[in-house]
Each structure stands twice: as structure tokens, then as C-alpha cells.
PDB file of N, CA and C in Angstrom:
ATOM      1  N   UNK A   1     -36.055 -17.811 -23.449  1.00  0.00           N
ATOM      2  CA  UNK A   1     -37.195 -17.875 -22.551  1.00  0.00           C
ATOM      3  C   UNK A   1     -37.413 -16.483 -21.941  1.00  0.00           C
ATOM      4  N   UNK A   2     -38.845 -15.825 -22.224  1.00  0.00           N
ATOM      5  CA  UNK A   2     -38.579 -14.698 -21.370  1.00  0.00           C
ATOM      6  C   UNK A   2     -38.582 -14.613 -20.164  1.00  0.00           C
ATOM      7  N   UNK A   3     -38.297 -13.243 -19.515  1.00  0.00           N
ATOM      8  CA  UNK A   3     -38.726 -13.074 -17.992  1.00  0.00           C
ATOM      9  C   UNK A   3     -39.885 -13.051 -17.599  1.00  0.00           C
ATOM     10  N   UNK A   4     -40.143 -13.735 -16.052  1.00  0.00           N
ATOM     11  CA  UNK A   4     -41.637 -13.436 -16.053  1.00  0.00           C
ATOM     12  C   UNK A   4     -41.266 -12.352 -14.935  1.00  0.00           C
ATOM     13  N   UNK A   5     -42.522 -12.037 -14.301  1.00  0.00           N
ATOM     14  CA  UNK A   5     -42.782 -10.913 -13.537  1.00  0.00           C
ATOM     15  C   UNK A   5     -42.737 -11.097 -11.990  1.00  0.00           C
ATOM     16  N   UNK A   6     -42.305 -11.052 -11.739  1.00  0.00           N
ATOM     17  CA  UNK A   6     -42.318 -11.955 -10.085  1.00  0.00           C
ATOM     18  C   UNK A   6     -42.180 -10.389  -8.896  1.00  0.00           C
ATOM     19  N   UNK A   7     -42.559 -11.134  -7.557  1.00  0.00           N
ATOM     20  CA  UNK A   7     -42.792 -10.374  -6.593  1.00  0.00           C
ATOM     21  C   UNK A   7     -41.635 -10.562  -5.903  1.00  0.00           C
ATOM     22  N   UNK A   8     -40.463 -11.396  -5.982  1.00  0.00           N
ATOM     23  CA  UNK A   8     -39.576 -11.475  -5.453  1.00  0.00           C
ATOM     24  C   UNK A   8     -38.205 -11.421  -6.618  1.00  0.00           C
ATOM     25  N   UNK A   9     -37.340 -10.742  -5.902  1.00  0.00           N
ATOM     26  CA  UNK A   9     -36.162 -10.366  -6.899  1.00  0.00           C
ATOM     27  C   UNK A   9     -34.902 -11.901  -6.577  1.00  0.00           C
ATOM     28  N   UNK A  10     -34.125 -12.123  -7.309  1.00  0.00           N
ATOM     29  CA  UNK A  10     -33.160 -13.156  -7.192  1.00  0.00           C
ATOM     30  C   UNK A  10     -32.338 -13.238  -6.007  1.00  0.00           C
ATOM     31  N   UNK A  11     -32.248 -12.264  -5.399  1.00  0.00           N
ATOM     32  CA  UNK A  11     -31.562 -11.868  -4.257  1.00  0.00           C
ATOM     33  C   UNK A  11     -32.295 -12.130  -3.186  1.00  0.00           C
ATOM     34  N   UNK A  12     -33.553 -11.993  -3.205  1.00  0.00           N
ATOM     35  CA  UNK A  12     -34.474 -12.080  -1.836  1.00  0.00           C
ATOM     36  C   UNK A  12     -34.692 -13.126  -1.908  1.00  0.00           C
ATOM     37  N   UNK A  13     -34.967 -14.465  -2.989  1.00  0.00           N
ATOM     38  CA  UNK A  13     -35.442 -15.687  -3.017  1.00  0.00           C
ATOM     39  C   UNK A  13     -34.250 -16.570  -2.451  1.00  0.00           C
ATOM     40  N   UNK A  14     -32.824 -16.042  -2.750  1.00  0.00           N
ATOM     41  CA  UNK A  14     -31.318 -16.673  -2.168  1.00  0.00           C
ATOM     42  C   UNK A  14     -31.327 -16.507  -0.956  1.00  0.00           C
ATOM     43  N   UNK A  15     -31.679 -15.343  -0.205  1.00  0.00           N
ATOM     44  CA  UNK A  15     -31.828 -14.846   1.448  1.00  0.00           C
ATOM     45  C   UNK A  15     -32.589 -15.414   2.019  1.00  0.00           C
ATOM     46  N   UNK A  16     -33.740 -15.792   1.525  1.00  0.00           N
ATOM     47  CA  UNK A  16     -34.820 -16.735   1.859  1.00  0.00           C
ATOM     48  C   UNK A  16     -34.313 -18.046   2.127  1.00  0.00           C
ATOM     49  N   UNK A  17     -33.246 -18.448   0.841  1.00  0.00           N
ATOM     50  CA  UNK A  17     -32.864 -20.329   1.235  1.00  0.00           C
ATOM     51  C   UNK A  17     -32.044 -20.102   2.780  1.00  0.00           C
ATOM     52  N   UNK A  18     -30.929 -19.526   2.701  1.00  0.00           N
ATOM     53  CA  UNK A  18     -29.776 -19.025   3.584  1.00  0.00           C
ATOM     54  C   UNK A  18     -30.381 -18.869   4.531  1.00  0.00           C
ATOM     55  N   UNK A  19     -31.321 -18.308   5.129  1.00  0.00           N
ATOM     56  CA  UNK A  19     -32.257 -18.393   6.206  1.00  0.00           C
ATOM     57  C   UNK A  19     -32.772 -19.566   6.807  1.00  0.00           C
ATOM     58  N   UNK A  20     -33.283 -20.328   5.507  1.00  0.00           N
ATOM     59  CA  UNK A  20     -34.222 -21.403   5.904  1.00  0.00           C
ATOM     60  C   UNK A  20     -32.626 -22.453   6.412  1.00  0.00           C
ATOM     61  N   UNK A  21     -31.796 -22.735   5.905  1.00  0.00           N
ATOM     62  CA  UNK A  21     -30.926 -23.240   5.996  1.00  0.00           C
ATOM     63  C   UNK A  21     -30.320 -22.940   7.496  1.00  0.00           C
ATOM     64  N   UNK A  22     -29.901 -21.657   7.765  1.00  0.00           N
ATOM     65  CA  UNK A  22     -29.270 -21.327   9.030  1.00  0.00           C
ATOM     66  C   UNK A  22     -30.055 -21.572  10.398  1.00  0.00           C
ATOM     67  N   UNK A  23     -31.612 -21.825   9.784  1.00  0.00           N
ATOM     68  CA  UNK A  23     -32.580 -22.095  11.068  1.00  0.00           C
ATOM     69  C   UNK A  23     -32.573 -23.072  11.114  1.00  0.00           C
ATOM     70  N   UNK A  24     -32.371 -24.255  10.819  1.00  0.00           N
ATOM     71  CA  UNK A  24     -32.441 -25.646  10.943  1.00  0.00           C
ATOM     72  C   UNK A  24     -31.357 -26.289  11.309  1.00  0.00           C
ATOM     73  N   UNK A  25     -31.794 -27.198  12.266  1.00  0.00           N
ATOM     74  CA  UNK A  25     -30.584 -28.234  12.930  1.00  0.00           C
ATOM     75  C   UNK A  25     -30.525 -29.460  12.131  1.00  0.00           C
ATOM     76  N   UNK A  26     -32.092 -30.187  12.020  1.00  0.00           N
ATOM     77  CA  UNK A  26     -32.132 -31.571  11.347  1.00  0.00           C
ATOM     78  C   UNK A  26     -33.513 -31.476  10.593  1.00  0.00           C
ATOM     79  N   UNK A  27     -33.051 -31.969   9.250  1.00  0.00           N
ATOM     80  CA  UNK A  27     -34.622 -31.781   8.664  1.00  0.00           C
ATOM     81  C   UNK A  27     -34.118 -31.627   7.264  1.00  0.00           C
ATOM     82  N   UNK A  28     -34.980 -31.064   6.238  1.00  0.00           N
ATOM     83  CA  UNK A  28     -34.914 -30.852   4.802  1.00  0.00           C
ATOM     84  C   UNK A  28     -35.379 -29.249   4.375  1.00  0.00           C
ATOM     85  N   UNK A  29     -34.726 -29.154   3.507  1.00  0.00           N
ATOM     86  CA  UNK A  29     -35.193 -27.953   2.795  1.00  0.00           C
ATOM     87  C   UNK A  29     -35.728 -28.075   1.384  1.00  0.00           C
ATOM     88  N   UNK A  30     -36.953 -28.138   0.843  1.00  0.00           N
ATOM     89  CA  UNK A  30     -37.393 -28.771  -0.043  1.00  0.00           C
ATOM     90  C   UNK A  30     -37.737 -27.162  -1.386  1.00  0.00           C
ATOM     91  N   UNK A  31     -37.237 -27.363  -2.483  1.00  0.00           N
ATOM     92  CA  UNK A  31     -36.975 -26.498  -2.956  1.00  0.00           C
ATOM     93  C   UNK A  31     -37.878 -26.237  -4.331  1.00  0.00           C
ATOM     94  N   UNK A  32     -39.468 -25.790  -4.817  1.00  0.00           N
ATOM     95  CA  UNK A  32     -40.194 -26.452  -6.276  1.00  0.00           C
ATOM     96  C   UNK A  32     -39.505 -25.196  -7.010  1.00  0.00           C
ATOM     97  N   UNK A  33     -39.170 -25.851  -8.499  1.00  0.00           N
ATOM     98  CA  UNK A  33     -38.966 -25.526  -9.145  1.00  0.00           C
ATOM     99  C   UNK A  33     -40.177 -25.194 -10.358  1.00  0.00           C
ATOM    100  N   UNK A  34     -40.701 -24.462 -11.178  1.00  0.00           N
ATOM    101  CA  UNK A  34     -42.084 -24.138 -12.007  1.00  0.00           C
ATOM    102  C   UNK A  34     -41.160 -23.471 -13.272  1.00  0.00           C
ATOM    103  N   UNK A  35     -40.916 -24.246 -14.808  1.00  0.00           N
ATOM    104  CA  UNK A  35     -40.612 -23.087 -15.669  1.00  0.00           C
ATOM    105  C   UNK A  35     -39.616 -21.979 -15.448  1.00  0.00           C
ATOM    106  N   UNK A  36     -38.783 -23.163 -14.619  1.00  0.00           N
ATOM    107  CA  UNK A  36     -37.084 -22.876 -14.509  1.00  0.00           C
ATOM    108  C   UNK A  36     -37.316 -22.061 -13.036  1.00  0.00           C
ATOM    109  N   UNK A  37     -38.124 -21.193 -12.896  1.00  0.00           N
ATOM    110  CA  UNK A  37     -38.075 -20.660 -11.912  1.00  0.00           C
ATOM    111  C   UNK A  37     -38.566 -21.447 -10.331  1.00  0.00           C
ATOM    112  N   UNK A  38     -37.751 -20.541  -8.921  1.00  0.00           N
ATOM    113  CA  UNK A  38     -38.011 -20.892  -7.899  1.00  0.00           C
ATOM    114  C   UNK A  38     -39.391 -20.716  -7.896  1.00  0.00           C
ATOM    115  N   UNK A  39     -40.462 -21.551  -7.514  1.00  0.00           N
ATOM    116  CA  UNK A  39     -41.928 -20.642  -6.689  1.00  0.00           C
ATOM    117  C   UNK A  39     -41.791 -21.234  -5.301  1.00  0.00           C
ATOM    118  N   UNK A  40     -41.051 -22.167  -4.493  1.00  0.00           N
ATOM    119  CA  UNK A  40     -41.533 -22.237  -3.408  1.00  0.00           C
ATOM    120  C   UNK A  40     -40.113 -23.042  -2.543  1.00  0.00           C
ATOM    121  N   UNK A  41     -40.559 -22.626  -1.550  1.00  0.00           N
ATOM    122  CA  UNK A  41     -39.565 -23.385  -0.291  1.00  0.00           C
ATOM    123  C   UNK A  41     -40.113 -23.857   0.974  1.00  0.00           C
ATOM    124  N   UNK A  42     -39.732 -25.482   1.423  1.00  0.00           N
ATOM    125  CA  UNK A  42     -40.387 -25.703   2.160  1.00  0.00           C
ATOM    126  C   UNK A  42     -39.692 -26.251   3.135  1.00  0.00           C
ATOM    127  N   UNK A  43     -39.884 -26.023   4.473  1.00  0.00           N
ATOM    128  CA  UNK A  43     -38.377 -26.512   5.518  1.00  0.00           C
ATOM    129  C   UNK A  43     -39.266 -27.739   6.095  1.00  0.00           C
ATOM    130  N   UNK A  44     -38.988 -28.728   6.875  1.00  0.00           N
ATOM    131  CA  UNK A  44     -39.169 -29.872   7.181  1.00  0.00           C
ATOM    132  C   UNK A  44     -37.895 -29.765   8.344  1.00  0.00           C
ATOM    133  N   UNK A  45     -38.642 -29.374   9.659  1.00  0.00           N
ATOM    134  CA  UNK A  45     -37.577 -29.352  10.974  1.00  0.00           C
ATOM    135  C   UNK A  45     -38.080 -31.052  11.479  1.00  0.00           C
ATOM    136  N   UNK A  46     -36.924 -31.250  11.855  1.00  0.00           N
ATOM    137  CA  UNK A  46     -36.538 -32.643  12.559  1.00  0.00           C
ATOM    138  C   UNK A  46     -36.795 -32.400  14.675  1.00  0.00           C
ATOM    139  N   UNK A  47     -37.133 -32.638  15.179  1.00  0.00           N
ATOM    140  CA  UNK A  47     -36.826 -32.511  16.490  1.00  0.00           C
ATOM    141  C   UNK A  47     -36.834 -33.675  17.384  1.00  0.00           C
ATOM    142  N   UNK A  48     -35.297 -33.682  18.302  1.00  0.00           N
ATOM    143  CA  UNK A  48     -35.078 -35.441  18.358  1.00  0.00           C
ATOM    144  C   UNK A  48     -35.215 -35.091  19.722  1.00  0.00           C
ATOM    145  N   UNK A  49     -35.662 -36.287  20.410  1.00  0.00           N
ATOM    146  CA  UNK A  49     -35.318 -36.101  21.728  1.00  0.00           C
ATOM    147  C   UNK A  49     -34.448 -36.975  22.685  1.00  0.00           C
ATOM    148  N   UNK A  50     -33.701 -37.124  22.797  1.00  0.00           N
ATOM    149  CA  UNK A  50     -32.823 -38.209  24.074  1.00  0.00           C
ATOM    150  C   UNK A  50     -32.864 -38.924  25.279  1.00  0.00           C
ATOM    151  N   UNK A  51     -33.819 -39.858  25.050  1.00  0.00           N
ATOM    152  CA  UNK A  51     -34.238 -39.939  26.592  1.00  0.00           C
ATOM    153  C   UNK A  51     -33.076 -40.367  27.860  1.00  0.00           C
ATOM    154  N   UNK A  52     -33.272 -39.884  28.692  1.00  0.00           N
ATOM    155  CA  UNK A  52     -32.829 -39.957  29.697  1.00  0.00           C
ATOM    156  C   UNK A  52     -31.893 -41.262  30.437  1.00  0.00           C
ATOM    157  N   UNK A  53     -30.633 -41.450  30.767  1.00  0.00           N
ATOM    158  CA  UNK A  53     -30.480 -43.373  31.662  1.00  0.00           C
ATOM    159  C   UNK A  53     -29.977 -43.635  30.132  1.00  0.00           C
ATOM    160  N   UNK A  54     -30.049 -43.109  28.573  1.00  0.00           N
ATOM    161  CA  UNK A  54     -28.941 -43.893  27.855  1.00  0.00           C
ATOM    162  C   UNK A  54     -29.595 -44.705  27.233  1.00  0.00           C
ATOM    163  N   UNK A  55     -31.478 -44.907  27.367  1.00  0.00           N
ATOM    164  CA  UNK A  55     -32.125 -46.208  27.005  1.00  0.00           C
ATOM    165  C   UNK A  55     -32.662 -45.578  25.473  1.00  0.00           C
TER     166      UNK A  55
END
């Protein structure tokens, strides 16, 4: 399969997950795959809240 031409190198697209990963508490990191290659990343943050009294 050849290479294609991309704007991002293998290294910057890995720094990119590791990021998205280290910023998130609760949620998903959703990852498309296109012709083997990464094209996209998508984070899905969770934010919970606790109410107050235990209820």
C-alpha cells in the first residue's frame, strides 16, 4: 500500500491522542480510521455533577 501525503507526521498524530487522553476525566476518545490511516480524533468530555445533602 503506498504512502499517502499527509500534513501530519506519525509522531504528531500520537501527541495529539496522549493529549486528548491526559485532558479528560470522563468521556471517550473516538478515534476514525480512512485506508488504514488516522484522519480524525474526537474527545467526548463527560461532566458530572454531585448534588449536594447525598440526594
Amino acid at each position: 500500500m503506498p504512502e499517502q501525503n499527509t500534513n501530519f507526521s506519525d509522531t504528531k498524530i500520537l501527541d495529539e491522542i496522549l493529549a486528548a487522553i491526559r485532558d479528560i476525566d470522563y468521556g471517550e476518545i473516538l478515534i476514525t480510521i480512512h485506508n488504514s490511516k488516522i484522519v480524525q480524533i474526537e474527545k467526548r468530555e463527560k461532566r458530572r455533577f454531585t448534588p449536594k445533602g447525598g440526594t
